[in-house]
C-alpha atoms as a PDB file:
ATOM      1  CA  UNK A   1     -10.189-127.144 131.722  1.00  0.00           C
ATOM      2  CA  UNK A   2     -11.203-129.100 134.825  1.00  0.00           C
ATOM      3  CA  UNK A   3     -14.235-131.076 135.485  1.00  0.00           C
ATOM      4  CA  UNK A   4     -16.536-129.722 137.781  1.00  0.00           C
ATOM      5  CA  UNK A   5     -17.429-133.530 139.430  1.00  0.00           C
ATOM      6  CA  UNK A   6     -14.236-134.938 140.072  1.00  0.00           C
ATOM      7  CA  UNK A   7     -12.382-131.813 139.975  1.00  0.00           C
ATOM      8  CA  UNK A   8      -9.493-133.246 137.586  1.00  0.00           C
ATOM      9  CA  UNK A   9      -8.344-131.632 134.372  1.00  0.00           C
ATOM     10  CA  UNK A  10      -9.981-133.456 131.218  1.00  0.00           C
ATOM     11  CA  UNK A  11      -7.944-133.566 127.896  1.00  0.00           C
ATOM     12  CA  UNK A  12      -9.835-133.963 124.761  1.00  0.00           C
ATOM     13  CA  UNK A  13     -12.827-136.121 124.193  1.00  0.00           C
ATOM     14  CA  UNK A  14     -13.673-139.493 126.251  1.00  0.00           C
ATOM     15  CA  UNK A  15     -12.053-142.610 124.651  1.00  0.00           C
ATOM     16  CA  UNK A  16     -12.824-146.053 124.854  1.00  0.00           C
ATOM     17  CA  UNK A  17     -10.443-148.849 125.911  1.00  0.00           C
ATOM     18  CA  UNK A  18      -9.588-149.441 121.895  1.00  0.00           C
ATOM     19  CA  UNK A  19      -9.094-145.912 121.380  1.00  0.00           C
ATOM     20  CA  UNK A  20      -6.562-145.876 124.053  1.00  0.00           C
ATOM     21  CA  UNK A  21      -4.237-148.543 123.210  1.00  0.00           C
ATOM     22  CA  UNK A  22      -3.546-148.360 119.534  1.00  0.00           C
ATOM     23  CA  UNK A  23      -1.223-151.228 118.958  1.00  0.00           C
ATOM     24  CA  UNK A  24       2.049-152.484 120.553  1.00  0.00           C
ATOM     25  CA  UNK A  25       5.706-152.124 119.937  1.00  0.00           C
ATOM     26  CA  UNK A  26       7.229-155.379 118.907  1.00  0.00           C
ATOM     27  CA  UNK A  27      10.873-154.264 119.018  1.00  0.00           C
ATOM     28  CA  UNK A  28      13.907-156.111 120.253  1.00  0.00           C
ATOM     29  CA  UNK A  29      14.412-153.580 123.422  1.00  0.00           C
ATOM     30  CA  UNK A  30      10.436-154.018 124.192  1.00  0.00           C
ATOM     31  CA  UNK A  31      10.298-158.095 123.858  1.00  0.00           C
ATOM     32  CA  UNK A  32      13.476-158.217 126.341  1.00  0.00           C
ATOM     33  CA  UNK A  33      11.511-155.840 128.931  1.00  0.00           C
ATOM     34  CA  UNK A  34       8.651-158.043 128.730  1.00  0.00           C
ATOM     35  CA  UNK A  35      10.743-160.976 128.860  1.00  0.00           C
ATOM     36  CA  UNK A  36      12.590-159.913 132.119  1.00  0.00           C
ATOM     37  CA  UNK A  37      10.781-156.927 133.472  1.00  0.00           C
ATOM     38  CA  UNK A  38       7.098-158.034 132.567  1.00  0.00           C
ATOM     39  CA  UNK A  39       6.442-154.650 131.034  1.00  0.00           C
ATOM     40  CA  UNK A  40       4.870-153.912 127.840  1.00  0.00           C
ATOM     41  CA  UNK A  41       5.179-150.921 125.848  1.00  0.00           C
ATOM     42  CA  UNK A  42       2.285-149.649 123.463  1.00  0.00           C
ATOM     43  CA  UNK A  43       1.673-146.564 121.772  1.00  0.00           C
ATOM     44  CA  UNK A  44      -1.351-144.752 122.727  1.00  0.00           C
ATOM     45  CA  UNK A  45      -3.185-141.865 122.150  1.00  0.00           C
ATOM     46  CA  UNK A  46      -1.838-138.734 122.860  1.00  0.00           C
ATOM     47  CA  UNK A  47      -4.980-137.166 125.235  1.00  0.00           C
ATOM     48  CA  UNK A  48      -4.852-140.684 127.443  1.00  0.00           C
ATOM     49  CA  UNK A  49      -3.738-140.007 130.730  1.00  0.00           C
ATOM     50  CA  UNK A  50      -1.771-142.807 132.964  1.00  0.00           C
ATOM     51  CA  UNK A  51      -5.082-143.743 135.167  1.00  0.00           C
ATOM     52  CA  UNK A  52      -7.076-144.622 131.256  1.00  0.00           C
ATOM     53  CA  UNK A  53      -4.201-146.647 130.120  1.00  0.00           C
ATOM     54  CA  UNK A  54      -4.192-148.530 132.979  1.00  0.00           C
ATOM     55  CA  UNK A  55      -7.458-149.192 132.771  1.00  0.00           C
ATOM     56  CA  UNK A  56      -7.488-149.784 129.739  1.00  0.00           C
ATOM     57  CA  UNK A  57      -4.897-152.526 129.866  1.00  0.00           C
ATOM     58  CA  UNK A  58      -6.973-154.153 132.412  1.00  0.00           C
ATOM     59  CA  UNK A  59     -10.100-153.933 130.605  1.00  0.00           C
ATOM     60  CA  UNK A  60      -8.544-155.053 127.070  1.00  0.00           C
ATOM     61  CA  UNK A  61      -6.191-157.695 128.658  1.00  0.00           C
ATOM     62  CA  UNK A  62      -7.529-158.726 131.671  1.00  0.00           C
ATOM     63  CA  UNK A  63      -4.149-158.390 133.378  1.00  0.00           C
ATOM     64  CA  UNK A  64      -3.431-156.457 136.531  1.00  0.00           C
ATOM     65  CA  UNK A  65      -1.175-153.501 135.721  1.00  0.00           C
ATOM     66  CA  UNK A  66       1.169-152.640 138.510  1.00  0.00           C
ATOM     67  CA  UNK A  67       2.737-149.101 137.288  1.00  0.00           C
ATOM     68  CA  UNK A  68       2.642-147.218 134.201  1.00  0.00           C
ATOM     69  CA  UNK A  69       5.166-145.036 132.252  1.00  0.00           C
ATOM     70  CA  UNK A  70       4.534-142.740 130.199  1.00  0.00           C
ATOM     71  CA  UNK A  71       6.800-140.814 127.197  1.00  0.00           C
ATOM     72  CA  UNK A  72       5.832-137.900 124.134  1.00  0.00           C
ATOM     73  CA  UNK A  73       8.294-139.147 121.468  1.00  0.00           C
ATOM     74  CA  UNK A  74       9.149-136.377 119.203  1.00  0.00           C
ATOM     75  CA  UNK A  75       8.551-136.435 115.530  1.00  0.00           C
ATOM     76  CA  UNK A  76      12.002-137.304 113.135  1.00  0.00           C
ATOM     77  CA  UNK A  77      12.769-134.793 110.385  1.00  0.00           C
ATOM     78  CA  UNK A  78      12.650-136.386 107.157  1.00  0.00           C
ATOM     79  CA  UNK A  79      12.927-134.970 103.732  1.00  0.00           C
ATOM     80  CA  UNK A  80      10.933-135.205 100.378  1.00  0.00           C
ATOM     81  CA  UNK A  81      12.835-133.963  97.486  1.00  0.00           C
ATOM     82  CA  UNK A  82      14.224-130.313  98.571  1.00  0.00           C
ATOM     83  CA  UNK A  83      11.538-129.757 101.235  1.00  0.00           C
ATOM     84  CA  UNK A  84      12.547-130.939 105.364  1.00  0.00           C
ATOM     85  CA  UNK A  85       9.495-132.003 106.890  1.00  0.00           C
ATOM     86  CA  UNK A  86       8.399-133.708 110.445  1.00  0.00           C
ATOM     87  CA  UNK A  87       6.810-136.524 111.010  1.00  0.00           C
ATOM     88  CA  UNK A  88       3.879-136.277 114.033  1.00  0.00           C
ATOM     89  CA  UNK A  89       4.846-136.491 117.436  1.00  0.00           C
ATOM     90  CA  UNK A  90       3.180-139.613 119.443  1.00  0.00           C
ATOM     91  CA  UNK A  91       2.896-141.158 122.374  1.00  0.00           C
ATOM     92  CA  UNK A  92       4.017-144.393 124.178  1.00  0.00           C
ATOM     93  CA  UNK A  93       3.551-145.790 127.197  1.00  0.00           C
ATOM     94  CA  UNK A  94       5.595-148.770 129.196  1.00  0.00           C
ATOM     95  CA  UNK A  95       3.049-150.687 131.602  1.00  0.00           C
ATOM     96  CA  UNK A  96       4.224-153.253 134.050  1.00  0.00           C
ATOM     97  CA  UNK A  97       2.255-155.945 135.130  1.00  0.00           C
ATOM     98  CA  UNK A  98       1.931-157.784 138.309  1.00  0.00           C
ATOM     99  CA  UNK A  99       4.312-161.165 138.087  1.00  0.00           C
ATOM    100  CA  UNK A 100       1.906-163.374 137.778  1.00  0.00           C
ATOM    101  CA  UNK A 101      -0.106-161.589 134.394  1.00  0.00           C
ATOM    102  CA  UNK A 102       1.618-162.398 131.115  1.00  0.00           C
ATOM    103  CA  UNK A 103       0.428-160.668 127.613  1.00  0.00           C
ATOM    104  CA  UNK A 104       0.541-162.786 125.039  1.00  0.00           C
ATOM    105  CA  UNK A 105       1.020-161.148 120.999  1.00  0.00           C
ATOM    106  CA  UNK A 106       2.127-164.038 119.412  1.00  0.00           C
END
Protein backbone atom coordinates (compact mmCIF):
# COMPACT_ATOMS: atom_id res chain seq x y z
CA UNK A 1 0.00 0.00 0.00
CA UNK A 2 1.73 3.32 -0.67
CA UNK A 3 0.74 6.73 0.29
CA UNK A 4 -0.38 8.85 -2.29
CA UNK A 5 1.53 12.24 -0.62
CA UNK A 6 4.83 11.11 0.03
CA UNK A 7 4.72 8.23 -2.17
CA UNK A 8 6.27 5.71 0.54
CA UNK A 9 4.74 2.40 1.54
CA UNK A 10 2.76 2.76 4.99
CA UNK A 11 2.60 -0.34 7.35
CA UNK A 12 -0.20 -0.52 9.73
CA UNK A 13 -1.70 2.30 11.66
CA UNK A 14 0.26 5.67 12.74
CA UNK A 15 2.04 5.28 16.14
CA UNK A 16 3.14 7.64 18.53
CA UNK A 17 6.69 7.98 19.91
CA UNK A 18 5.53 5.56 23.08
CA UNK A 19 4.03 3.18 20.83
CA UNK A 20 7.23 2.85 19.04
CA UNK A 21 9.71 2.16 21.61
CA UNK A 22 8.25 -0.36 23.97
CA UNK A 23 10.96 -0.81 26.51
CA UNK A 24 14.73 -1.56 26.40
CA UNK A 25 16.93 -4.57 26.61
CA UNK A 26 18.99 -4.52 29.73
CA UNK A 27 21.21 -7.51 28.89
CA UNK A 28 24.89 -7.99 29.46
CA UNK A 29 25.73 -7.92 25.46
CA UNK A 30 23.42 -4.58 25.20
CA UNK A 31 24.99 -2.62 28.43
CA UNK A 32 28.64 -3.40 26.89
CA UNK A 33 27.44 -1.88 23.35
CA UNK A 34 26.25 1.07 25.07
CA UNK A 35 29.17 1.18 27.17
CA UNK A 36 31.70 1.12 24.22
CA UNK A 37 29.72 1.58 21.07
CA UNK A 38 27.07 4.17 22.45
CA UNK A 39 24.27 2.10 20.98
CA UNK A 40 21.16 1.10 22.57
CA UNK A 41 19.01 -1.67 21.72
CA UNK A 42 15.11 -1.60 22.35
CA UNK A 43 12.40 -3.63 21.21
CA UNK A 44 9.85 -1.97 19.19
CA UNK A 45 6.91 -2.48 17.42
CA UNK A 46 6.84 -4.59 14.66
CA UNK A 47 5.04 -1.97 11.85
CA UNK A 48 7.86 0.88 12.95
CA UNK A 49 10.04 1.53 10.24
CA UNK A 50 13.89 2.78 10.83
CA UNK A 51 13.01 6.68 9.98
CA UNK A 52 9.96 6.40 13.24
CA UNK A 53 12.40 4.85 15.54
CA UNK A 54 14.72 7.31 14.99
CA UNK A 55 12.52 9.76 15.57
CA UNK A 56 11.22 8.47 18.06
CA UNK A 57 14.42 8.15 20.03
CA UNK A 58 14.94 11.73 19.48
CA UNK A 59 11.64 12.79 20.49
CA UNK A 60 11.48 10.42 23.73
CA UNK A 61 15.20 10.98 24.64
CA UNK A 62 16.23 14.01 23.34
CA UNK A 63 19.42 12.45 21.99
CA UNK A 64 20.68 12.66 18.44
CA UNK A 65 20.57 9.21 16.85
CA UNK A 66 23.32 8.66 14.36
CA UNK A 67 22.24 5.16 12.61
CA UNK A 68 19.74 2.64 13.31
CA UNK A 69 19.60 -1.21 13.05
CA UNK A 70 17.05 -3.02 12.74
CA UNK A 71 16.31 -7.13 13.39
CA UNK A 72 12.72 -9.56 13.30
CA UNK A 73 13.72 -12.03 16.06
CA UNK A 74 11.94 -15.21 15.56
CA UNK A 75 9.65 -16.73 18.08
CA UNK A 76 11.35 -19.92 20.39
CA UNK A 77 9.37 -23.16 20.41
CA UNK A 78 8.35 -24.00 23.76
CA UNK A 79 6.17 -26.72 25.04
CA UNK A 80 3.11 -27.02 27.45
CA UNK A 81 2.46 -30.48 28.52
CA UNK A 82 2.37 -32.69 25.12
CA UNK A 83 1.52 -29.72 22.87
CA UNK A 84 4.90 -27.62 20.96
CA UNK A 85 3.93 -24.19 20.67
CA UNK A 86 5.71 -20.70 19.50
CA UNK A 87 6.11 -17.90 21.17
CA UNK A 88 5.40 -14.42 18.90
CA UNK A 89 7.94 -13.16 16.77
CA UNK A 90 9.16 -9.39 17.69
CA UNK A 91 11.15 -6.86 16.84
CA UNK A 92 14.35 -5.04 18.02
CA UNK A 93 16.19 -2.42 17.00
CA UNK A 94 20.05 -1.25 17.88
CA UNK A 95 20.29 2.73 17.62
CA UNK A 96 23.56 4.51 17.88
CA UNK A 97 23.89 7.78 19.10
CA UNK A 98 26.11 10.62 18.30
CA UNK A 99 29.27 10.57 20.98
CA UNK A 100 28.35 13.16 22.78
CA UNK A 101 24.34 11.83 23.72
CA UNK A 102 24.30 9.32 26.56
CA UNK A 103 20.86 7.40 27.63
CA UNK A 104 20.59 7.02 30.94
CA UNK A 105 18.13 3.72 32.47
CA UNK A 106 19.44 3.58 35.69
Amino acid sequence: MANPEIGVRVRGPKLEPHQIILRPLITEKGTHQFTHRNAYPFKVNSWATKTEIKSAVQELFGVRVKKVRTQTRLGKKRRYRFKVGTLPSWKKAIVTLHAEDRIEFF
